[in-house]
Protein backbone atom coordinates (compact mmCIF):
# COMPACT_ATOMS: atom_id res chain seq x y z
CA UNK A 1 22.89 5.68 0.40
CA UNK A 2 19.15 5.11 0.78
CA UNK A 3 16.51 7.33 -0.38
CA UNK A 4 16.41 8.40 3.25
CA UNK A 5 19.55 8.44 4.27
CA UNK A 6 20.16 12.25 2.87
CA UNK A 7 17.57 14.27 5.09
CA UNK A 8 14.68 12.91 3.56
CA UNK A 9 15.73 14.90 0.43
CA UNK A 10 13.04 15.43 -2.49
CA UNK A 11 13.54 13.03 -5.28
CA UNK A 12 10.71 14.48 -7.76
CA UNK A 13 10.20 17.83 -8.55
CA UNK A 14 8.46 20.01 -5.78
CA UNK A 15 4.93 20.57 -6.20
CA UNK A 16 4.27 17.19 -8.36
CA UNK A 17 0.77 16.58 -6.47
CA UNK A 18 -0.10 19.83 -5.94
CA UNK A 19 -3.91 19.89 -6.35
CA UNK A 20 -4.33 16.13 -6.38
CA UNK A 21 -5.76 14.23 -3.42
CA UNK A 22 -4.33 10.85 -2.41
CA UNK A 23 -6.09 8.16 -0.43
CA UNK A 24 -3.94 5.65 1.40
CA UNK A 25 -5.33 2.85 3.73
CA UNK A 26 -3.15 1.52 6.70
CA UNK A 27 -2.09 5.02 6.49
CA UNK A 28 -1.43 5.67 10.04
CA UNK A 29 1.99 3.36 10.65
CA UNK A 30 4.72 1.70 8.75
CA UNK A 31 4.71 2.05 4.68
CA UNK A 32 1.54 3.77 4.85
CA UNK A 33 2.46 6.53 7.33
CA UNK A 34 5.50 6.59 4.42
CA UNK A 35 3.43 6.62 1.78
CA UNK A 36 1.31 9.82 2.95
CA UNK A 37 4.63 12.14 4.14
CA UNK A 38 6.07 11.78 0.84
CA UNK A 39 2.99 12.65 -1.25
CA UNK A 40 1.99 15.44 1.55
CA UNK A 41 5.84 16.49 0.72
CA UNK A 42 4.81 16.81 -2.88
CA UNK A 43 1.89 19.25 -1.86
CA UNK A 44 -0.81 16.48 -1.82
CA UNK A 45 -4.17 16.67 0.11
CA UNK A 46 -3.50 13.30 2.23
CA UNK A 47 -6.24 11.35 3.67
CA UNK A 48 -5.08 8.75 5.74
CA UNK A 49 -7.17 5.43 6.45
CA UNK A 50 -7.11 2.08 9.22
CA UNK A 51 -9.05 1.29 12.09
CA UNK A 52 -7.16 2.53 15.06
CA UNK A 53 -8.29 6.14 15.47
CA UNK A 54 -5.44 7.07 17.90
CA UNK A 55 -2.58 6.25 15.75
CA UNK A 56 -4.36 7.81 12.55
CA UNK A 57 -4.64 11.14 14.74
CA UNK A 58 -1.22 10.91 15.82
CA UNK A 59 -0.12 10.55 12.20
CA UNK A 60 -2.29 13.26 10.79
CA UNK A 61 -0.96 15.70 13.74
CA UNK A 62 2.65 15.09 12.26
CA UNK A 63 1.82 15.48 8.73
CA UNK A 64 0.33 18.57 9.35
CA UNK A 65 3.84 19.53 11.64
CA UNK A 66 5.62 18.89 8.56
CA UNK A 67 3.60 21.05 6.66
CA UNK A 68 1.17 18.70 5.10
CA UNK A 69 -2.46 18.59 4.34
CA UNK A 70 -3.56 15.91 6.11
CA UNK A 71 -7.13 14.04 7.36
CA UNK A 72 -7.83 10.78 8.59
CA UNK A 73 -11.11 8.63 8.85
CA UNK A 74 -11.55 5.41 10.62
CA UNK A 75 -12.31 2.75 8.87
CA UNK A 76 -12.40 -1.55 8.49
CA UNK A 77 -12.21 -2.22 4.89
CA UNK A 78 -13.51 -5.35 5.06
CA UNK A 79 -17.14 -3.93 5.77
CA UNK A 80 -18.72 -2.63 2.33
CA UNK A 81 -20.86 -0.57 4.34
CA UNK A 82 -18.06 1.61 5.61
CA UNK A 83 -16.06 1.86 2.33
CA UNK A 84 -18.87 3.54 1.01
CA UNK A 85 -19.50 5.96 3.56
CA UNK A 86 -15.76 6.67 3.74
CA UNK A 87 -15.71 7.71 0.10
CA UNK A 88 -19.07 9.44 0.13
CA UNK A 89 -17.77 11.47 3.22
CA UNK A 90 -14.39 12.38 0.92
CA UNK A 91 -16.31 13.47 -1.96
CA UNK A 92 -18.07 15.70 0.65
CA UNK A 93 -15.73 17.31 2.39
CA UNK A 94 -12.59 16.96 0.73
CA UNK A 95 -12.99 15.37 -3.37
CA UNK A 96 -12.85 12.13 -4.97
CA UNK A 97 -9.31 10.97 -4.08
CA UNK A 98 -6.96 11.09 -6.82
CA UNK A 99 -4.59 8.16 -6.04
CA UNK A 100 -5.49 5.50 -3.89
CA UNK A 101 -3.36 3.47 -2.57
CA UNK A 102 -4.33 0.15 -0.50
CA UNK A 103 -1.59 -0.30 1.75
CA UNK A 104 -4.09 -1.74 4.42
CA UNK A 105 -3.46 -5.37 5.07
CA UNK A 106 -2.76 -7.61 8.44
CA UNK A 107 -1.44 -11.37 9.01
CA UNK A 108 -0.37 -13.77 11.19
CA UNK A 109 2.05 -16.14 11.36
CA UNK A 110 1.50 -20.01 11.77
CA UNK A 111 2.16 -23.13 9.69
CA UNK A 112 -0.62 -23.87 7.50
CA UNK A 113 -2.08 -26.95 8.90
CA UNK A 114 -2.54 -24.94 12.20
CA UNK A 115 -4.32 -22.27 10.23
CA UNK A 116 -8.31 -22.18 11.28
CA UNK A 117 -11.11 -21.70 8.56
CA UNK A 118 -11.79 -18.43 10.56
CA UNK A 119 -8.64 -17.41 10.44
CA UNK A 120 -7.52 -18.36 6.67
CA UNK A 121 -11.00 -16.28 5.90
CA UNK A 122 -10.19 -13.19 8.42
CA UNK A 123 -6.83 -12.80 6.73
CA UNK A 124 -8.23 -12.91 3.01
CA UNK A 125 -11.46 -10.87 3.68
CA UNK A 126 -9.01 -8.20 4.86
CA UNK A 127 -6.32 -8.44 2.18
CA UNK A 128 -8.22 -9.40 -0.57
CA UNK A 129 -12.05 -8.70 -0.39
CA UNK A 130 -11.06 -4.91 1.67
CA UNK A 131 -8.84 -4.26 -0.95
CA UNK A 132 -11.80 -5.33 -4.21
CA UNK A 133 -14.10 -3.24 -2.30
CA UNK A 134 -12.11 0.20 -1.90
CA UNK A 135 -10.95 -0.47 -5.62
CA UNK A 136 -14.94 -0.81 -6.32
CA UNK A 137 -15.60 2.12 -4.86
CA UNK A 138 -13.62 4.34 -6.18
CA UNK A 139 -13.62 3.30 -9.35
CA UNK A 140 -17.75 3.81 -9.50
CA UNK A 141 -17.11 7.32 -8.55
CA UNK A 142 -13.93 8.10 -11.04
CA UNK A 143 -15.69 6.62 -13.71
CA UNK A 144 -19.18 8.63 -13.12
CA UNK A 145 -17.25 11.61 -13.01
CA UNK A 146 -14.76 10.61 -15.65
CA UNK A 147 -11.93 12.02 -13.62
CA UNK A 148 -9.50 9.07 -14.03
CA UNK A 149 -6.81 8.51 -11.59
CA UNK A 150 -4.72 5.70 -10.20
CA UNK A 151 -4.79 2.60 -7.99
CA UNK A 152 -1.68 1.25 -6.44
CA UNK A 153 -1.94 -1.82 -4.19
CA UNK A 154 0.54 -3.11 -2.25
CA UNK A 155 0.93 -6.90 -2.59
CA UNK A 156 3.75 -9.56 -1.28
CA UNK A 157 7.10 -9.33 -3.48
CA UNK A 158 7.62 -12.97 -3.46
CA UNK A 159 4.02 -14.47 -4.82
CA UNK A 160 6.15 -18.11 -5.49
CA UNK A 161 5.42 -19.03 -1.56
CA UNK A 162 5.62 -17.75 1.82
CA UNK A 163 5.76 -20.52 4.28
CA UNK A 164 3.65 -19.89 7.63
CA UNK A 165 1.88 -17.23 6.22
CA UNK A 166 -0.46 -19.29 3.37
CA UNK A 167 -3.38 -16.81 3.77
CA UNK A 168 -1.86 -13.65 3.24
CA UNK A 169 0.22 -15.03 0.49
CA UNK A 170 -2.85 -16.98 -1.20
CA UNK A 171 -4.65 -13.74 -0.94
CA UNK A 172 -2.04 -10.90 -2.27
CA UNK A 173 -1.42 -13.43 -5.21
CA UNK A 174 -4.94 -12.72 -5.77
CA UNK A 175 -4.69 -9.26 -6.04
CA UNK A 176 -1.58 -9.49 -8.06
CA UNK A 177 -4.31 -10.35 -10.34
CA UNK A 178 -7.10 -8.99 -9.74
CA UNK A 179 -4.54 -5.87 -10.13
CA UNK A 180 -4.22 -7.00 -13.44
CA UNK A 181 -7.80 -7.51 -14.40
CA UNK A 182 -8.78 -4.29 -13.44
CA UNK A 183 -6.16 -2.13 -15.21
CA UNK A 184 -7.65 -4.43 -18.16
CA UNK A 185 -10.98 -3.43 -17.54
CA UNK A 186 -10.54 0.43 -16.47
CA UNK A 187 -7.86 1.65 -18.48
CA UNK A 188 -10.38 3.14 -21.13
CA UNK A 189 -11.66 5.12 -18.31
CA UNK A 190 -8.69 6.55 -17.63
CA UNK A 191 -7.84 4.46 -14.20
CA UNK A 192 -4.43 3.01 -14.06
CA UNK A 193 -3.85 0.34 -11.51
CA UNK A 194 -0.59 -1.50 -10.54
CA UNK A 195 1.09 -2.89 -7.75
CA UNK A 196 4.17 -2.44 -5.58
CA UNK A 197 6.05 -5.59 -4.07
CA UNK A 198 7.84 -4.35 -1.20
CA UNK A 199 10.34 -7.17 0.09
CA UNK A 200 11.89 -7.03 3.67
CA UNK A 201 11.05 -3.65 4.70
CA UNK A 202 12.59 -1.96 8.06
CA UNK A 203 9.16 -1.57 9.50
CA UNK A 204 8.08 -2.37 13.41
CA UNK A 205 5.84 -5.78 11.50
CA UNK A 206 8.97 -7.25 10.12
CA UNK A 207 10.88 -6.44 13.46
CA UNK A 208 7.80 -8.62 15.01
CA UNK A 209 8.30 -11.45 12.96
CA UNK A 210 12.30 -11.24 12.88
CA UNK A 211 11.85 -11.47 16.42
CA UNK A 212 9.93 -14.65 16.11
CA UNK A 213 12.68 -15.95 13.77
CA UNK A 214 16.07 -15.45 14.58
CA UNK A 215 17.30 -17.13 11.14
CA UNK A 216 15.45 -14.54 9.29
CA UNK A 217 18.38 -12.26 7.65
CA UNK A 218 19.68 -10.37 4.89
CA UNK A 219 22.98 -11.05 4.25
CA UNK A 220 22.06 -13.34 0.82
CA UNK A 221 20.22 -10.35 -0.94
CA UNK A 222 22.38 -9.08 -3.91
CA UNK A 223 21.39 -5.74 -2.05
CA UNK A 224 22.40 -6.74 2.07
CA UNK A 225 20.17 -4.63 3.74
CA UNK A 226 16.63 -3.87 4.85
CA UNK A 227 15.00 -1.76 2.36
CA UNK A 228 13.07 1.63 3.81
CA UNK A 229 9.70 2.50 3.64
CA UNK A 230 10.69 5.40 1.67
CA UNK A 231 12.03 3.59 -0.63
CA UNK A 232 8.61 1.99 -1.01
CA UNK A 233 6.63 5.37 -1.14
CA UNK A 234 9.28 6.56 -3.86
CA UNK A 235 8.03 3.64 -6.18
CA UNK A 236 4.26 4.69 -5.48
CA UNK A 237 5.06 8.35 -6.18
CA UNK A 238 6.54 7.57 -9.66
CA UNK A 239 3.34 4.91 -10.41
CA UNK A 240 1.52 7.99 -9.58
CA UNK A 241 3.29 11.21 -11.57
CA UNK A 242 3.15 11.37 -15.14
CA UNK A 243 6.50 9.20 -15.04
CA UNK A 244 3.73 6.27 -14.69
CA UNK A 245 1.10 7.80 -17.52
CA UNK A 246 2.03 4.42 -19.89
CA UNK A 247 2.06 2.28 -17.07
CA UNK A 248 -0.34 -0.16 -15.90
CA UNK A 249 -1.25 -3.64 -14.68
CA UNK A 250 2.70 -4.34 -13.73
CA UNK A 251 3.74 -5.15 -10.48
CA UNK A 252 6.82 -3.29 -9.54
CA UNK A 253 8.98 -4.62 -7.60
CA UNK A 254 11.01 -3.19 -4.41
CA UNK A 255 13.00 -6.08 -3.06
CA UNK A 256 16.82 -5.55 -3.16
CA UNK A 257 16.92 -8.32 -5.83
CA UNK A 258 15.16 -10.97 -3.36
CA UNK A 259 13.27 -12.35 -6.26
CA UNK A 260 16.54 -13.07 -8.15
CA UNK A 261 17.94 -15.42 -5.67
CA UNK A 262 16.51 -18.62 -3.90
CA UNK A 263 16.31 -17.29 -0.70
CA UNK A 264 13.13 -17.62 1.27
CA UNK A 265 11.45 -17.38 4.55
CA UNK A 266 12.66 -20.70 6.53
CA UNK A 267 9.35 -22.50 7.05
């Protein structure tokens, strides 16, 4: 059974968050969207982040139907000026964010000679340089106000090679170390910061793509199935509770056991 296959059934201990504030980006669909009902569940103050207003509102207005604290703010990570404002208007109106969690990230596919210089560098400012510069700011603030806290980023599972999608995968190898770096860097100042490699999630971007690739399957993962974005959330939550206190600059690793077999993306 998956971990939402039983009624979306609690898994840690009600309460866990209660008090804390979490900040996802890209929280408004998908993993994100996942991300923020299951820390909302745990009686987390949830502010969501992306750039589409409309689906951000939608998602806060059924957070809050399920009983969840929830706010949204609009914003493109990839401008410096906006990250800043965004986490100047949280410590405002709702306190420096306990968790964050940079789930925000975009791609398209092509084969890497068709791949534009304006397109390689949309793709990485987005997954890489948006994701340096909400780490950046939050970790200014935590560490003025020595209040600690934890960074999860979601990266690829399978950093070996993704054929027709060279950007994305150059740049969330990057932040598989730049992960690294900065739980080497921050740990003193009480920031942990790891990753979470989700593999082929059932979300409506991998429907896209398996739509644009009819070989695209399953059926040689030691686990045969499409993993849920629950399942995903689940592995932030426990990077996040005091489960994760003595953990930091790992990648963890949600894949069904992709990684352990050869199978990859058919180029």
């Amino acid at each position: 059974m998956t971990a939402e296959g039983n009624s979306h059934a609690p898994v840690f201990a009600p309460g866990l968050f209660a008090g804390r504030h979490l900040l996802v980006t890209g929280g408004g669909t998908g993993i994100g969207f996942a991300i923020a009902r299951e820390f909302a569940a745990l009686s987390a103050r949830v502010t969501i982040a992306a750039r589409t207003e409309a689906k951000l509102q939608a998602a806060a207005d059924e957070l809050r139907k399920l009983g969840g604290d929830a706010a949204w703010h609009a914003v493109n990570i990839r401008d410096e000026a906006q990250v800043e404002a965004l986490f100047d208007d949280l410590v405002r109106d709702r306190g420096l964010p306990d968790f964050l969690v940079n789930n925000a990230g975009g791609q398209f596919a092509a084969a890497a000679l068709d791949i534009s210089a304006n397109g390689f560098r949309a793709v990485t400012d987005l997954n890489l340089q948006g994701t340096w510069q909400m780490c950046r700011a939050f970790a200014r603030r935590a560490i003025a106000a020595h209040s600690g806290g934890r960074i999860v980023n979601i990266v690829f599972s399978d950093i070996e090679g993704a054929p027709r999608f060279a950007h994305a995968a150059a740049a969330r190898a990057a932040v598989v170390n730049l992960t690294k770096t900065l739980a080497m860097e921050w740990a003193r100042s009480g920031i942990l910061v790891n990753a979470v490699g989700p593999g082929t999630i059932d979300t409506e971007g991998i429907r896209q793509y398996a739509a644009e690739d009819s070989g695209r399957n399953v059926a040689g993962l030691p686990v045969p199935r499409l993993g849920t974005p629950r399942e995903v959330a689940l592995a932030v939550a426990y990077l996040c509770s005091p489960a994760g206190d003595y953990v930091t600059g790992t990648v963890l690793v949600v894949d069904g056991g992709a990684a352990l077999t050869s199978r990859r993306m058919p180029e």
